[in-house]
Protein backbone atom coordinates (compact mmCIF):
# COMPACT_ATOMS: atom_id res chain seq x y z
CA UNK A 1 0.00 0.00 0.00
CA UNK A 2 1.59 3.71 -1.12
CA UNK A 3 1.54 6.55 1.76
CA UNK A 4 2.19 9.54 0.93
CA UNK A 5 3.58 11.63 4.00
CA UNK A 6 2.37 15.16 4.44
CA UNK A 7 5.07 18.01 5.18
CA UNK A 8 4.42 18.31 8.87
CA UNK A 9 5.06 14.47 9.14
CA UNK A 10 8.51 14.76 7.48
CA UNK A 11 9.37 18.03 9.65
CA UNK A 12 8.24 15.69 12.80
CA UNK A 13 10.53 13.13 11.68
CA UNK A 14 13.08 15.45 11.20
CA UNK A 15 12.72 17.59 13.83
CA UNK A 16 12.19 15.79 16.94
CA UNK A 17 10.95 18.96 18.88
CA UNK A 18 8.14 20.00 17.29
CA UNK A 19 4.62 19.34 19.35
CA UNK A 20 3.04 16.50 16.71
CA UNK A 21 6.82 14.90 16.66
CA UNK A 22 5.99 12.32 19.36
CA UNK A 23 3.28 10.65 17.82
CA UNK A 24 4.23 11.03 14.18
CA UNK A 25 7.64 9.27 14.90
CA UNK A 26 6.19 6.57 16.85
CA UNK A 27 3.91 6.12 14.48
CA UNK A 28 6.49 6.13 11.41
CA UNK A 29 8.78 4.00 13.79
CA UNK A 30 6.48 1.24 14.57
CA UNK A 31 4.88 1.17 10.61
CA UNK A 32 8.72 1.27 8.17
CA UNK A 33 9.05 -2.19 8.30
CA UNK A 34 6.14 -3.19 7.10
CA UNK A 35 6.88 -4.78 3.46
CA UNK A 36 2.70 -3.82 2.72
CA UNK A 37 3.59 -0.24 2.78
CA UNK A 38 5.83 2.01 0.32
CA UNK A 39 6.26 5.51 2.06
CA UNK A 40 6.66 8.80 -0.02
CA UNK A 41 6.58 12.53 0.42
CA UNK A 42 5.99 15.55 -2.18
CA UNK A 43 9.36 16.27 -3.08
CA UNK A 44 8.36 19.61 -3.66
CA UNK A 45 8.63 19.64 0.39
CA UNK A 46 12.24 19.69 0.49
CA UNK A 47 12.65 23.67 0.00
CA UNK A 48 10.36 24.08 2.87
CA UNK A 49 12.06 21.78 5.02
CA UNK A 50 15.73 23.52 4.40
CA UNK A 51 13.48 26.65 4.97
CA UNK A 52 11.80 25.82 8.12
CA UNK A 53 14.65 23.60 9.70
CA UNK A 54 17.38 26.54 8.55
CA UNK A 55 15.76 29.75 9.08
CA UNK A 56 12.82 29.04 11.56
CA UNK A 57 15.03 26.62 13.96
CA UNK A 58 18.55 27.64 13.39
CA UNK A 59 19.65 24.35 12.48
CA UNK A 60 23.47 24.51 10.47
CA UNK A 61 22.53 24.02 6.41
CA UNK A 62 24.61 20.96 6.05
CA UNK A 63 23.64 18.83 8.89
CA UNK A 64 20.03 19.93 7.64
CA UNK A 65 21.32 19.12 3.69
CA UNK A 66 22.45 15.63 5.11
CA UNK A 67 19.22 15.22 6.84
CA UNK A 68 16.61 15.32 4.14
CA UNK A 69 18.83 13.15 2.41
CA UNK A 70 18.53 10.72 4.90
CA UNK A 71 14.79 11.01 4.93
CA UNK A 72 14.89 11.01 1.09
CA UNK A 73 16.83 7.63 1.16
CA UNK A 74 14.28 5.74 3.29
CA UNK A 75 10.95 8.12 2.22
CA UNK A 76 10.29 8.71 -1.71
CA UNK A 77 10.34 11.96 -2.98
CA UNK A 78 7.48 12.04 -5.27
CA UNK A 79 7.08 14.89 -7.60
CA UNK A 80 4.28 17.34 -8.79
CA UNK A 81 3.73 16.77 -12.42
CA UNK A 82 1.33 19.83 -14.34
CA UNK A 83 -1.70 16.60 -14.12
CA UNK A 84 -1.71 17.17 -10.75
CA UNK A 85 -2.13 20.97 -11.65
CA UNK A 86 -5.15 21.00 -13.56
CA UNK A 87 -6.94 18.36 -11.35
CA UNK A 88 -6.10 20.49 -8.14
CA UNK A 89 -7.43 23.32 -9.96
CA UNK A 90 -10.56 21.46 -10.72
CA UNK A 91 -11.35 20.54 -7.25
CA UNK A 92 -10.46 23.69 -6.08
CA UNK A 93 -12.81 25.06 -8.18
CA UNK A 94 -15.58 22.67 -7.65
CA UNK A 95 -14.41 24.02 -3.63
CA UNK A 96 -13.56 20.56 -2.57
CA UNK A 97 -11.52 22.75 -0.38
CA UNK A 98 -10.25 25.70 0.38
CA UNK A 99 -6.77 25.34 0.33
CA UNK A 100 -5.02 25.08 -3.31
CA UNK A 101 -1.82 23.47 -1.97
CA UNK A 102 -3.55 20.86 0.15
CA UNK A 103 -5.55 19.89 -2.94
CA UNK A 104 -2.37 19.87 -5.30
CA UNK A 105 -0.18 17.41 -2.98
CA UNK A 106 -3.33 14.95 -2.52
CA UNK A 107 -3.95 15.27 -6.31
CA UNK A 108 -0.32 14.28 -6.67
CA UNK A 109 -1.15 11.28 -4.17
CA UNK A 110 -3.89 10.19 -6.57
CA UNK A 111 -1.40 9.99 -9.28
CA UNK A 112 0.98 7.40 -7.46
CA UNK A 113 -2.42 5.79 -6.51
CA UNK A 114 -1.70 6.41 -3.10
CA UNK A 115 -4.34 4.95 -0.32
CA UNK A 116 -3.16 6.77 2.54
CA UNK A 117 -2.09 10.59 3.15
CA UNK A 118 -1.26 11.12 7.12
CA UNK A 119 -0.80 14.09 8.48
CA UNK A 120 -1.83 16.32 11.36
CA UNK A 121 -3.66 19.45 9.26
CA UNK A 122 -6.65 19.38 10.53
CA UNK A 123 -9.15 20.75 7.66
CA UNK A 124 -7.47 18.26 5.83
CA UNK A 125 -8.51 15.37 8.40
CA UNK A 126 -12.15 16.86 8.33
CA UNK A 127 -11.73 16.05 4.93
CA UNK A 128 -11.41 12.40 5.42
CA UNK A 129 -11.34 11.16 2.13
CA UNK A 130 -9.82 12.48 -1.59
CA UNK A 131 -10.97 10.59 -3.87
CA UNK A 132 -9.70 6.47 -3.20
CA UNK A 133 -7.33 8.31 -0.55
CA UNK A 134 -8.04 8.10 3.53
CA UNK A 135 -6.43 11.15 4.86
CA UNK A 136 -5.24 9.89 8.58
CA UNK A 137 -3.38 11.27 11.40
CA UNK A 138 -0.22 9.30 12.96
């Protein structure tokens, strides 16, 4: 089954003092090893992770560099292709939701065919469902 990681799940995993870390690395720690599951992330994430982790927190750009690397060796990175665009668009305009960029990376889950999108947004957990894709929390 493909999971496709939302960008406050990769910061908890990457940044271990955040409030949601806890529970999303327990959660990521206790399902990795599962052979059923293939975990990805919006690779379009990684220039707000260096931003966050660099600029918010301080942390030094390499060790951060070396970091999503890491993350990017064990997670995916899947990428937003224009498809995921104009279908985004189209929900957003049918007001699915209100948020463009929420609609855009679950659009881009559709496209891997995705089952699962976790993350700890919560309009995005009211939500529930995007199309064939359960929208959970750790």
């Amino acid at each position: 089954m493909k999971i496709l990681l939302d960008a406050n799940i990769c910061l908890d995993l990457l940044d271990t003092s955040r409030p949601t870390s806890k529970r999303s690395v327990e959660w990521y720690l206790a399902n990795k090893d599962n052979e059923e599951y293939e975990f990805f992330f919006s690779g379009d994430f990684i220039t707000t992770f260096y931003y966050v982790l660099t600029e918010k927190r301080k942390y030094d750009s390499k060790a951060t560099l070396l970091a999503i690397e890491a993350l990017s060796e064990e997670i995916v990175p899947h990428y937003i292709v224009h498809n995921d665009f104009t279908n985004a668009k189209e929900a957003f305009f049918n007001n699915l939701c209100e948020d463009f960029e929420d609609l855009l990376i679950l659009s881009s889950a559709s496209c891997i065919d995705a089952k699962l999108f976790v993350t700890n947004d919560k309009k995005l957990l009211q939500l529930g469902k995007y199309q064939n894709i359960k929208i959970v929390t750790p």
